[in-house]
N, C-alpha and C. Protein backbone atom coordinates (compact mmCIF):
# COMPACT_ATOMS: atom_id res chain seq x y z
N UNK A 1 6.19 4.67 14.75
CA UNK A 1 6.35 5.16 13.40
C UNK A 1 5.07 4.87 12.62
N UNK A 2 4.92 5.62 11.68
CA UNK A 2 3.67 5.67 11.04
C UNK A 2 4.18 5.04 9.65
N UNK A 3 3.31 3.77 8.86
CA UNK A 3 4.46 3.69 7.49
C UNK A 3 3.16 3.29 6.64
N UNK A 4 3.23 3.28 5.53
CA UNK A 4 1.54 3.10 4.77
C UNK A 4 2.50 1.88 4.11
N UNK A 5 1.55 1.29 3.28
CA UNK A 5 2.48 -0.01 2.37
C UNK A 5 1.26 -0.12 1.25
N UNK A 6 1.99 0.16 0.39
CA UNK A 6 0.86 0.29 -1.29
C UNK A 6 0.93 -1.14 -1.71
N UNK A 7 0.61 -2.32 -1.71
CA UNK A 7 -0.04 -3.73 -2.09
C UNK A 7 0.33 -4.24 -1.10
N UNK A 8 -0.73 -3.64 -0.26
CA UNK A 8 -0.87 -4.53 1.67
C UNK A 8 -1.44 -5.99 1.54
N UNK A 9 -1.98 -6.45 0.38
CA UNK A 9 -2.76 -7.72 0.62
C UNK A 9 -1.38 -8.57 0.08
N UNK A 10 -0.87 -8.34 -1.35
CA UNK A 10 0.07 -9.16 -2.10
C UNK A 10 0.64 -10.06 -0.93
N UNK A 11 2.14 -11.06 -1.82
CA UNK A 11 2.98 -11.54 -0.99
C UNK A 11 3.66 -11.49 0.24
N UNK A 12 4.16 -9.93 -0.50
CA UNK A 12 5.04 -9.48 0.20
C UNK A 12 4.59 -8.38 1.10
N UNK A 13 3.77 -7.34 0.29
CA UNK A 13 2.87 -6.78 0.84
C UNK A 13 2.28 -6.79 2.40
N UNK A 14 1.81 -8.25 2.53
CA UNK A 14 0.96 -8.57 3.65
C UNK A 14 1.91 -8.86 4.69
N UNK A 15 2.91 -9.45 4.04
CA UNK A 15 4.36 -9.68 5.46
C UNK A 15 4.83 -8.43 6.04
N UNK A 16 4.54 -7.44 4.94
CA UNK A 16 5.71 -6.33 5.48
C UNK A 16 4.25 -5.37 6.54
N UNK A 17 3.17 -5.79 6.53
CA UNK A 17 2.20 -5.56 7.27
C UNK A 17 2.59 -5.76 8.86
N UNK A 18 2.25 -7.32 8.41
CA UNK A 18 2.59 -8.28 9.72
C UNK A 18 3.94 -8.03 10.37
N UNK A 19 4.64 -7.86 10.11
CA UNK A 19 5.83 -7.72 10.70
C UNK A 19 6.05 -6.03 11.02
N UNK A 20 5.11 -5.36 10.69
CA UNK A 20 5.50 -3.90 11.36
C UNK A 20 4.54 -3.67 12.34
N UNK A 21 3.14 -4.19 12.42
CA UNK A 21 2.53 -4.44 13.50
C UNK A 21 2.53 -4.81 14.38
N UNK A 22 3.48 -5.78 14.14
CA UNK A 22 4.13 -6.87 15.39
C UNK A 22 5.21 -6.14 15.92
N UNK A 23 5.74 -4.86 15.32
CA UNK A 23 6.86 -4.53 16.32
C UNK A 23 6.32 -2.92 16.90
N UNK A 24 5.45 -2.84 16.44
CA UNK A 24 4.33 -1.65 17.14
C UNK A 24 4.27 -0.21 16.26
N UNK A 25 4.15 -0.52 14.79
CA UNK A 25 4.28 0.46 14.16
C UNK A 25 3.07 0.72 13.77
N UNK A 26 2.03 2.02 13.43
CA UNK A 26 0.78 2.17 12.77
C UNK A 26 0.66 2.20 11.49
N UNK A 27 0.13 1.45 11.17
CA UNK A 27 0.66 0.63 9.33
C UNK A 27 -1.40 1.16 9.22
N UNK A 28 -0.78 2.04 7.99
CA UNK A 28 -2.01 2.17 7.19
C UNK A 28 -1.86 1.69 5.63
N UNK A 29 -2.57 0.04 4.91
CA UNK A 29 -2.76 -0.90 4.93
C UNK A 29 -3.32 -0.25 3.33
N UNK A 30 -3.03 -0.38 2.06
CA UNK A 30 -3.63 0.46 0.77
C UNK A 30 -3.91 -0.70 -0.15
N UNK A 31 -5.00 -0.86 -0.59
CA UNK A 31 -5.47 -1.88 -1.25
C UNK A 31 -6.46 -1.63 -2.35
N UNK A 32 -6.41 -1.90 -3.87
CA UNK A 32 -7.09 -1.84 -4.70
C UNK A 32 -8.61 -1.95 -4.89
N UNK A 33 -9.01 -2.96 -4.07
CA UNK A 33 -10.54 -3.14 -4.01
C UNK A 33 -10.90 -3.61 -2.61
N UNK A 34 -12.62 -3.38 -2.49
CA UNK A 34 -13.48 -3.68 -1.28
C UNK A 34 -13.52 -4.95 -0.57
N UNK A 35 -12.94 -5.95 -1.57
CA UNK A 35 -13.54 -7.03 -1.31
C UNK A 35 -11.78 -7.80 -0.60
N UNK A 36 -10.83 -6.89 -0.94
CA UNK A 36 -9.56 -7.56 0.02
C UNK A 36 -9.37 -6.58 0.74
N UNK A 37 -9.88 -6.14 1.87
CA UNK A 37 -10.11 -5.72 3.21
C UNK A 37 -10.41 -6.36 4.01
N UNK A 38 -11.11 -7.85 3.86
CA UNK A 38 -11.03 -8.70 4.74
C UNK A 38 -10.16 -9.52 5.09
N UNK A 39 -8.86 -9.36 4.22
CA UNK A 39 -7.82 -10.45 4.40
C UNK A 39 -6.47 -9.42 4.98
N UNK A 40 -6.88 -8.09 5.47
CA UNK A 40 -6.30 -7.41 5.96
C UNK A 40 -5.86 -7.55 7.70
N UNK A 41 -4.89 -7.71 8.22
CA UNK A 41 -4.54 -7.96 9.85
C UNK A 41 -4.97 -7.17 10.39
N UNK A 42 -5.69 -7.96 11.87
CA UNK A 42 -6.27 -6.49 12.46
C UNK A 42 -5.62 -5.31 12.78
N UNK A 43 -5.52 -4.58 12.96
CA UNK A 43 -4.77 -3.64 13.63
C UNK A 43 -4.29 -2.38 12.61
N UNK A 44 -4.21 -3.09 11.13
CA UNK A 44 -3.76 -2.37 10.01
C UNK A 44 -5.20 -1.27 9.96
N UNK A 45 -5.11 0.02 9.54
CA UNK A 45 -6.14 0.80 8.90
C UNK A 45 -5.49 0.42 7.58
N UNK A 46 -7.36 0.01 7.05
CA UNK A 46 -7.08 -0.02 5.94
C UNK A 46 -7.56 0.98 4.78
N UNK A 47 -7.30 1.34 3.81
CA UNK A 47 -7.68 2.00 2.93
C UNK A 47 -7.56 1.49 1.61
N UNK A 48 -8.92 1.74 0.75
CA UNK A 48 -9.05 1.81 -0.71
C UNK A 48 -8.37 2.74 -1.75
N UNK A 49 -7.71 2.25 -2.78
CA UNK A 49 -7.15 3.26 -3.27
C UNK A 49 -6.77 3.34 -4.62
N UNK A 50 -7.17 3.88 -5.63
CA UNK A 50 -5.94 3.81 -6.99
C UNK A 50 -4.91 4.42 -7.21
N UNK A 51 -4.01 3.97 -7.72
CA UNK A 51 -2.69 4.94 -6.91
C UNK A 51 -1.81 5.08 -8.75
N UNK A 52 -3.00 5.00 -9.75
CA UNK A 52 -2.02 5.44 -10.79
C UNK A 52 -1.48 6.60 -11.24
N UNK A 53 -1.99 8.00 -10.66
CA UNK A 53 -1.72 9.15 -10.86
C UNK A 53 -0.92 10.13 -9.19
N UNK A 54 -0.03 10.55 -9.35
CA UNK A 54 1.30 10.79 -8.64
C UNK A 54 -0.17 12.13 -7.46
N UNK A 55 -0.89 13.00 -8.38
CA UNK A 55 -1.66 13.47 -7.56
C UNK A 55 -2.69 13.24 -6.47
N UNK A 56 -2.71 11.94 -6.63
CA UNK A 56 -4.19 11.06 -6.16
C UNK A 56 -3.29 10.84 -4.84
N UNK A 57 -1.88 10.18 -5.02
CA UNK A 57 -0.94 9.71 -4.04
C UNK A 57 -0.04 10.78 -3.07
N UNK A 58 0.00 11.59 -3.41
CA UNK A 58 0.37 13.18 -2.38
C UNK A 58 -0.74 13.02 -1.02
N UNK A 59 -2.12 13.15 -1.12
CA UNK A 59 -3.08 13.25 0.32
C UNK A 59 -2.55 11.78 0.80
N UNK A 60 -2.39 10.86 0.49
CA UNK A 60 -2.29 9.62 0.95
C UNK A 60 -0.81 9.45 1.99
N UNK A 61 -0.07 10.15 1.79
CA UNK A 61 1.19 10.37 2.35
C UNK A 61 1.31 11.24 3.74
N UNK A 62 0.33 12.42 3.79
CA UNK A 62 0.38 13.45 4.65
C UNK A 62 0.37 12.51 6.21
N UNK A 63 1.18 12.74 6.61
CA UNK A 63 1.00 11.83 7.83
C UNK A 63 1.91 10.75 8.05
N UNK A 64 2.67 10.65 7.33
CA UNK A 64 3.35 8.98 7.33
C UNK A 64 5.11 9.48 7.62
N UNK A 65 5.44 8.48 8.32
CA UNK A 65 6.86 8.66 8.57
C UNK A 65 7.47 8.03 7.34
N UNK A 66 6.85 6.67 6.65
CA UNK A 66 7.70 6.08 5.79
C UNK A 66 6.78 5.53 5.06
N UNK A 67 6.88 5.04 3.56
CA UNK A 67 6.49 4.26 2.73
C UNK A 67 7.00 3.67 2.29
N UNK A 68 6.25 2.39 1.75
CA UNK A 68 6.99 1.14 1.50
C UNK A 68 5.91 0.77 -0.13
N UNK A 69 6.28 0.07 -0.76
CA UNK A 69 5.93 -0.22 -2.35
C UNK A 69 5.68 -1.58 -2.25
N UNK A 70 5.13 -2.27 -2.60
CA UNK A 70 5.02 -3.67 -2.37
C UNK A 70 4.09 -4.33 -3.48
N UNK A 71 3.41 -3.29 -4.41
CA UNK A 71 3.01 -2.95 -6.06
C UNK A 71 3.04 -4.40 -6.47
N UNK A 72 2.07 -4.79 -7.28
CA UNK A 72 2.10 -5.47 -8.12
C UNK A 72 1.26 -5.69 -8.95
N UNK A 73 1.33 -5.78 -10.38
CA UNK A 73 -0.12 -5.37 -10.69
C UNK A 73 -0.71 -6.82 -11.10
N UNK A 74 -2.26 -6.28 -11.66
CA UNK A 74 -2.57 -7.83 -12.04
C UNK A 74 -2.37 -8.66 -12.80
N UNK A 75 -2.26 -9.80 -12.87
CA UNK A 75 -2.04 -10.75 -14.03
C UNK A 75 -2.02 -10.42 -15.00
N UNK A 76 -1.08 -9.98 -15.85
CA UNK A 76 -1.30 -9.62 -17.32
C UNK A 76 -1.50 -8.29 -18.06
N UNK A 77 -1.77 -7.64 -16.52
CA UNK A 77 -1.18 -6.00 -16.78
C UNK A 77 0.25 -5.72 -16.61
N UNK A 78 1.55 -6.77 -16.53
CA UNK A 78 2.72 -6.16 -15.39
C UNK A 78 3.36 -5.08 -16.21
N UNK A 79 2.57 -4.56 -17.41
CA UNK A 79 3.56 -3.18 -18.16
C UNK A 79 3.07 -2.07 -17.26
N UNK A 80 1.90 -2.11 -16.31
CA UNK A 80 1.25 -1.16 -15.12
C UNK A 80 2.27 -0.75 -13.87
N UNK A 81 3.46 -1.77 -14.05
CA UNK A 81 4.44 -1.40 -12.54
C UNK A 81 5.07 -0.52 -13.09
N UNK A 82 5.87 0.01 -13.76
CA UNK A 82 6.51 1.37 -14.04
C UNK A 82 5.64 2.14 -14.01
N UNK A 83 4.78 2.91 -14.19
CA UNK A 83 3.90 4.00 -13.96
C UNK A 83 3.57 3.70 -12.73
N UNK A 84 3.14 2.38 -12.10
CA UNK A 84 2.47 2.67 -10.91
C UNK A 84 4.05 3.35 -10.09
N UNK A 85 4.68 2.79 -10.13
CA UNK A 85 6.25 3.17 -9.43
C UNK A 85 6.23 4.08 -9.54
N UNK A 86 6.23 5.37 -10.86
CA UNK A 86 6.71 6.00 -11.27
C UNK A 86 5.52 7.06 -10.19
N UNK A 87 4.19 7.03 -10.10
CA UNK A 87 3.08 7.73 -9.57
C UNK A 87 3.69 7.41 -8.16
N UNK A 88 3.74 6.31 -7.50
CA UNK A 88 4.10 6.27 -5.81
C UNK A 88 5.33 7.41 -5.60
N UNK A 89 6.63 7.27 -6.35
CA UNK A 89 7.66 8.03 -6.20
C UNK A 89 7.63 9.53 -6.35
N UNK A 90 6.76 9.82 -7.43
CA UNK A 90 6.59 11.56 -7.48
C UNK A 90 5.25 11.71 -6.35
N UNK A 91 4.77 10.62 -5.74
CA UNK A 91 3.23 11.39 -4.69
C UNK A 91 4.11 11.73 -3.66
């Protein structure tokens, strides 16, 4: 199965990585900036991405059996998770 996961680095994010890799799924791995791609598991493709507009998030999907949300925004933005939600669900 093919499954992408939109905040691959976060908490939860990074488990739901690890644990779909480990059961042999191709996890393509979506992460805000350059510099947390290194804390990415091997095996994950990873990709850069902003995912606040529902259009940006449509190409990002083509290909995937499943998606998973794992969103969180940064410190002190958290009024950013409803729109970001709201953009993952209509892409």
């Amino acid at each position: 199965m093919r499954i992408i996961v939109f905040g691959a680095r976060g908490d939860v994010g990074s488990r739901v990585v690890a644990e779909a890799l480990n059961r042999g799924h191709r996890v393509t791995a979506v992460v805000r900036h350059q510099d947390q791609l290194a804390s990415l598991p091997p095996g994950a493709t990873p990709l850069i991405a902003q995912i606040d507009q529902a259009e940006d998030i449509g190409p990002l999907l083509d290909g995937q059996d499943f998606t998973i949300s794992a969103l969180r925004p940064p410190e002190g933005q958290e009024e950013q998770l409803l729109p970001l939600t709201h953009a993952v669900l209509e892409g």
